[in-house]
C-alpha atoms as a PDB file:
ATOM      1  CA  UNK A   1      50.213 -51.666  14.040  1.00  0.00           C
ATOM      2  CA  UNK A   2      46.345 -50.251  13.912  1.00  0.00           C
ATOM      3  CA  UNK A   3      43.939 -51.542  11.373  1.00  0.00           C
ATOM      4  CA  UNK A   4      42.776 -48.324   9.012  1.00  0.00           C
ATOM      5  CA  UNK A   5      39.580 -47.886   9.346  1.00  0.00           C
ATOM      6  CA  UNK A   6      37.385 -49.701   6.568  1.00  0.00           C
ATOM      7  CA  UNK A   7      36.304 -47.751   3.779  1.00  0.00           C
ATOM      8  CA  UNK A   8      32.091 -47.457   3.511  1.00  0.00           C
ATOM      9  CA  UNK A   9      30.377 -48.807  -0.005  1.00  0.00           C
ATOM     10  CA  UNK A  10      30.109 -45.161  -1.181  1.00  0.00           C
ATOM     11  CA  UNK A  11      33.649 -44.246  -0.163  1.00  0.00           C
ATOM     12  CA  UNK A  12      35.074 -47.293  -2.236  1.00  0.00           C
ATOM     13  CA  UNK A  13      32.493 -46.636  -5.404  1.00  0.00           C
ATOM     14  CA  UNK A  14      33.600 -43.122  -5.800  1.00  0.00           C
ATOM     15  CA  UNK A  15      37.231 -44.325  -5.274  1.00  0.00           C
ATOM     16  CA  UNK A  16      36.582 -46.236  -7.819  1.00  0.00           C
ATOM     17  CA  UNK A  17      35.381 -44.325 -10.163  1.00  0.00           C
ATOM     18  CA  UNK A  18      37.776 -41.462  -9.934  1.00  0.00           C
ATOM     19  CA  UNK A  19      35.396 -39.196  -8.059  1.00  0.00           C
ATOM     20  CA  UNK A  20      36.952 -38.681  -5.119  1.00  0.00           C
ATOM     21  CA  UNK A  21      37.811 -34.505  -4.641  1.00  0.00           C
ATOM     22  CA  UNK A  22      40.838 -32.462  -3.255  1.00  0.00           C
ATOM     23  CA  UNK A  23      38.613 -31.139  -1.024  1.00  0.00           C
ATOM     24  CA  UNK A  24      38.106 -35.115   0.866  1.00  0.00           C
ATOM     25  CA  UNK A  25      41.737 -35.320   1.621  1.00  0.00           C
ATOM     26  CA  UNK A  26      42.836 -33.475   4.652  1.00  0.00           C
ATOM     27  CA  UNK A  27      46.372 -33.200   3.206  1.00  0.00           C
ATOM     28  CA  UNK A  28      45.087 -30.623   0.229  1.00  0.00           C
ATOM     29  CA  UNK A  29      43.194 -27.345   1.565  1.00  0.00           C
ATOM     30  CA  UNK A  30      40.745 -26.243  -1.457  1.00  0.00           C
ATOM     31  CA  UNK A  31      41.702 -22.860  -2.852  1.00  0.00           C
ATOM     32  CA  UNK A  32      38.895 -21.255  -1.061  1.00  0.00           C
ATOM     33  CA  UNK A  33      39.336 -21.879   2.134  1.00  0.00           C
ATOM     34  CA  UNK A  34      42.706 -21.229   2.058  1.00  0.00           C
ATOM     35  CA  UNK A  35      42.417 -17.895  -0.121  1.00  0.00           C
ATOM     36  CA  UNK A  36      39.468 -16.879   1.958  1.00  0.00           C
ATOM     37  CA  UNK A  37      37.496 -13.610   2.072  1.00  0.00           C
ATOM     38  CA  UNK A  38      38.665 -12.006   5.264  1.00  0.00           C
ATOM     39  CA  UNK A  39      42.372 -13.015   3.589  1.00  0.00           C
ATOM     40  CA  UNK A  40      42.184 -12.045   0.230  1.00  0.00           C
ATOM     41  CA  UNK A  41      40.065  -8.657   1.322  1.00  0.00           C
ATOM     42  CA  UNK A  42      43.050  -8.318   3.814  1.00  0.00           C
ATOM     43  CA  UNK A  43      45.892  -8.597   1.241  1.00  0.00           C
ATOM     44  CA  UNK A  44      44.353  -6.720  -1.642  1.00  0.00           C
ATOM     45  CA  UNK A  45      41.520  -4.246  -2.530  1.00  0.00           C
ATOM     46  CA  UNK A  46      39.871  -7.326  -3.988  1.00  0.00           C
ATOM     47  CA  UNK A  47      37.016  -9.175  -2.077  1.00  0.00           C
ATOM     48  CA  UNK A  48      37.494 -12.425  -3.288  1.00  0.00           C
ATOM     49  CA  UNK A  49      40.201 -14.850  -4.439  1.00  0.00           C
ATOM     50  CA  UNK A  50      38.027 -15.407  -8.136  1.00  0.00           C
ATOM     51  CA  UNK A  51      38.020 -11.673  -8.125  1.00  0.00           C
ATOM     52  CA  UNK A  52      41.330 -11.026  -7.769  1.00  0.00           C
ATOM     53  CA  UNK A  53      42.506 -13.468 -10.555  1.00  0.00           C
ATOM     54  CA  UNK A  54      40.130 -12.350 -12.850  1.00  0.00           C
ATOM     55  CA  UNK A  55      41.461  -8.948 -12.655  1.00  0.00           C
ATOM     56  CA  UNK A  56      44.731 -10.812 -14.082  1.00  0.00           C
ATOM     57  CA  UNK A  57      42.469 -12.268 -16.780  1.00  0.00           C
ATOM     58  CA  UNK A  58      43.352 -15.856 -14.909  1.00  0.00           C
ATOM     59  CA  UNK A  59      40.796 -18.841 -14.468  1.00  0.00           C
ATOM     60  CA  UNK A  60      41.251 -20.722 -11.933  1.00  0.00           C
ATOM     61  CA  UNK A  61      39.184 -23.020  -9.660  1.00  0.00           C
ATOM     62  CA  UNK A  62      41.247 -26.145  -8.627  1.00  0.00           C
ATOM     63  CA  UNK A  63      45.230 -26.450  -7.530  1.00  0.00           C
ATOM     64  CA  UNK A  64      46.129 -28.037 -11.280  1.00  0.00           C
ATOM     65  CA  UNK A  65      44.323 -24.823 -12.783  1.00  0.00           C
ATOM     66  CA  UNK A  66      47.091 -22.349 -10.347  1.00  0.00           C
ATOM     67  CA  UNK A  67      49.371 -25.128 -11.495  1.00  0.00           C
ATOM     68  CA  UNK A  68      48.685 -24.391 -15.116  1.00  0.00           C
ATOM     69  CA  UNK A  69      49.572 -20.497 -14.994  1.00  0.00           C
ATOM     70  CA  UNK A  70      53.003 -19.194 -16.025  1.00  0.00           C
ATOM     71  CA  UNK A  71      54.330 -18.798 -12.039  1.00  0.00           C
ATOM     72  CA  UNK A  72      56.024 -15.522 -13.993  1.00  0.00           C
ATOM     73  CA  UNK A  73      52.126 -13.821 -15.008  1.00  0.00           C
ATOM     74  CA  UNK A  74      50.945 -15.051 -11.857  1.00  0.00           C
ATOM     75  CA  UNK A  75      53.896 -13.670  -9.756  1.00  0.00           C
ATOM     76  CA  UNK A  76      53.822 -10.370 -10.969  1.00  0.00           C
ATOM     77  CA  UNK A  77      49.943 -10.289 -10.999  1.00  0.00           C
ATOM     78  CA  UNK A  78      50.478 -10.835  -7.537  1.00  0.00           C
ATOM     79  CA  UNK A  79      52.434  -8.362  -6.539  1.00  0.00           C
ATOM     80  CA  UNK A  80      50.705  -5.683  -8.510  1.00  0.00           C
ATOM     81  CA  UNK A  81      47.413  -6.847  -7.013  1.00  0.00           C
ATOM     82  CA  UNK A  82      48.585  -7.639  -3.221  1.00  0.00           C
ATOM     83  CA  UNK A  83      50.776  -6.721  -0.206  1.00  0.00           C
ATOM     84  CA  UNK A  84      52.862 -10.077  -1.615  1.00  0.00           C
ATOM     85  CA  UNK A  85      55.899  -9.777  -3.588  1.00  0.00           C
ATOM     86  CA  UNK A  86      54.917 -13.228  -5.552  1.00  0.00           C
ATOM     87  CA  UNK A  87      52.879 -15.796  -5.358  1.00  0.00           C
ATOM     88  CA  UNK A  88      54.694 -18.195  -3.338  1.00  0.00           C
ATOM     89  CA  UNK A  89      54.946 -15.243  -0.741  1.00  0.00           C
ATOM     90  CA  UNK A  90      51.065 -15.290  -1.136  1.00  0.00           C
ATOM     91  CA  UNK A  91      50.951 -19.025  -0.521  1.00  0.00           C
ATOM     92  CA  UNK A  92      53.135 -19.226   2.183  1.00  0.00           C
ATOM     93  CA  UNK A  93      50.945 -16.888   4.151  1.00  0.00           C
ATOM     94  CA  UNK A  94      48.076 -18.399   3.342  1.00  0.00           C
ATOM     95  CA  UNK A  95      49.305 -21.550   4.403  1.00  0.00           C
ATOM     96  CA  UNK A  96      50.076 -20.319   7.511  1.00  0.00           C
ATOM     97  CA  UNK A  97      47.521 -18.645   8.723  1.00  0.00           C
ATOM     98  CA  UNK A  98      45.209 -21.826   7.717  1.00  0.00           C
ATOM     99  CA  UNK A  99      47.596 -23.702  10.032  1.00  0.00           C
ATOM    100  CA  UNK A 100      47.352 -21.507  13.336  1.00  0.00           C
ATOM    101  CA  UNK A 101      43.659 -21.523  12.920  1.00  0.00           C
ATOM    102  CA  UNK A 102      43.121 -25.238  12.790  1.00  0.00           C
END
């Protein structure tokens, strides 16, 4: 069995107080990276992923915030706005493509 590495001061204080970001754990891409430029300029006549859902009058900066959208809006956002059918199509992709490059 190995021993896990120790956690630093720092690394246990923001633990601790809750402050510890998706973008820290390895196991959750942040939205940007994985919806980046040369994708979302790719997929879509937008330039950006905050471009393309504001043109669906969506806010959205953090997984719980794509979470929060009706998955029916934000599928057929998607496929008006993209070369996606829906947004799991989108996702899939995205995921994908993160995963070859890394």
């Amino acid at each position: 069995m190995r021993k896990q590495k120790p956690m630093s001061f720092d690394e246990l204080l923001k633990d601790l107080q809750g402050q510890k970001t998706i973008q820290e754990d390895p196991n959750h891409i942040s939205l940007g990276k994985l919806f980046n430029e040369a994708f979302i300029s790719r997929h879509s006549n937008s330039a950006s992923f905050d471009e393309l859902l504001e043109k669906g009058n969506f806010q959205a900066k953090t997984w719980e915030d794509i979470d929060n959208i009706l998955e029916e809006l934000l599928d057929r956002h998607i496929a008006r706005e993209t070369d996606f059918a829906n947004w799991k199509a989108m996702l899939d992709t995205a995921t994908r493509e993160y995963n070859e490059k890394s």
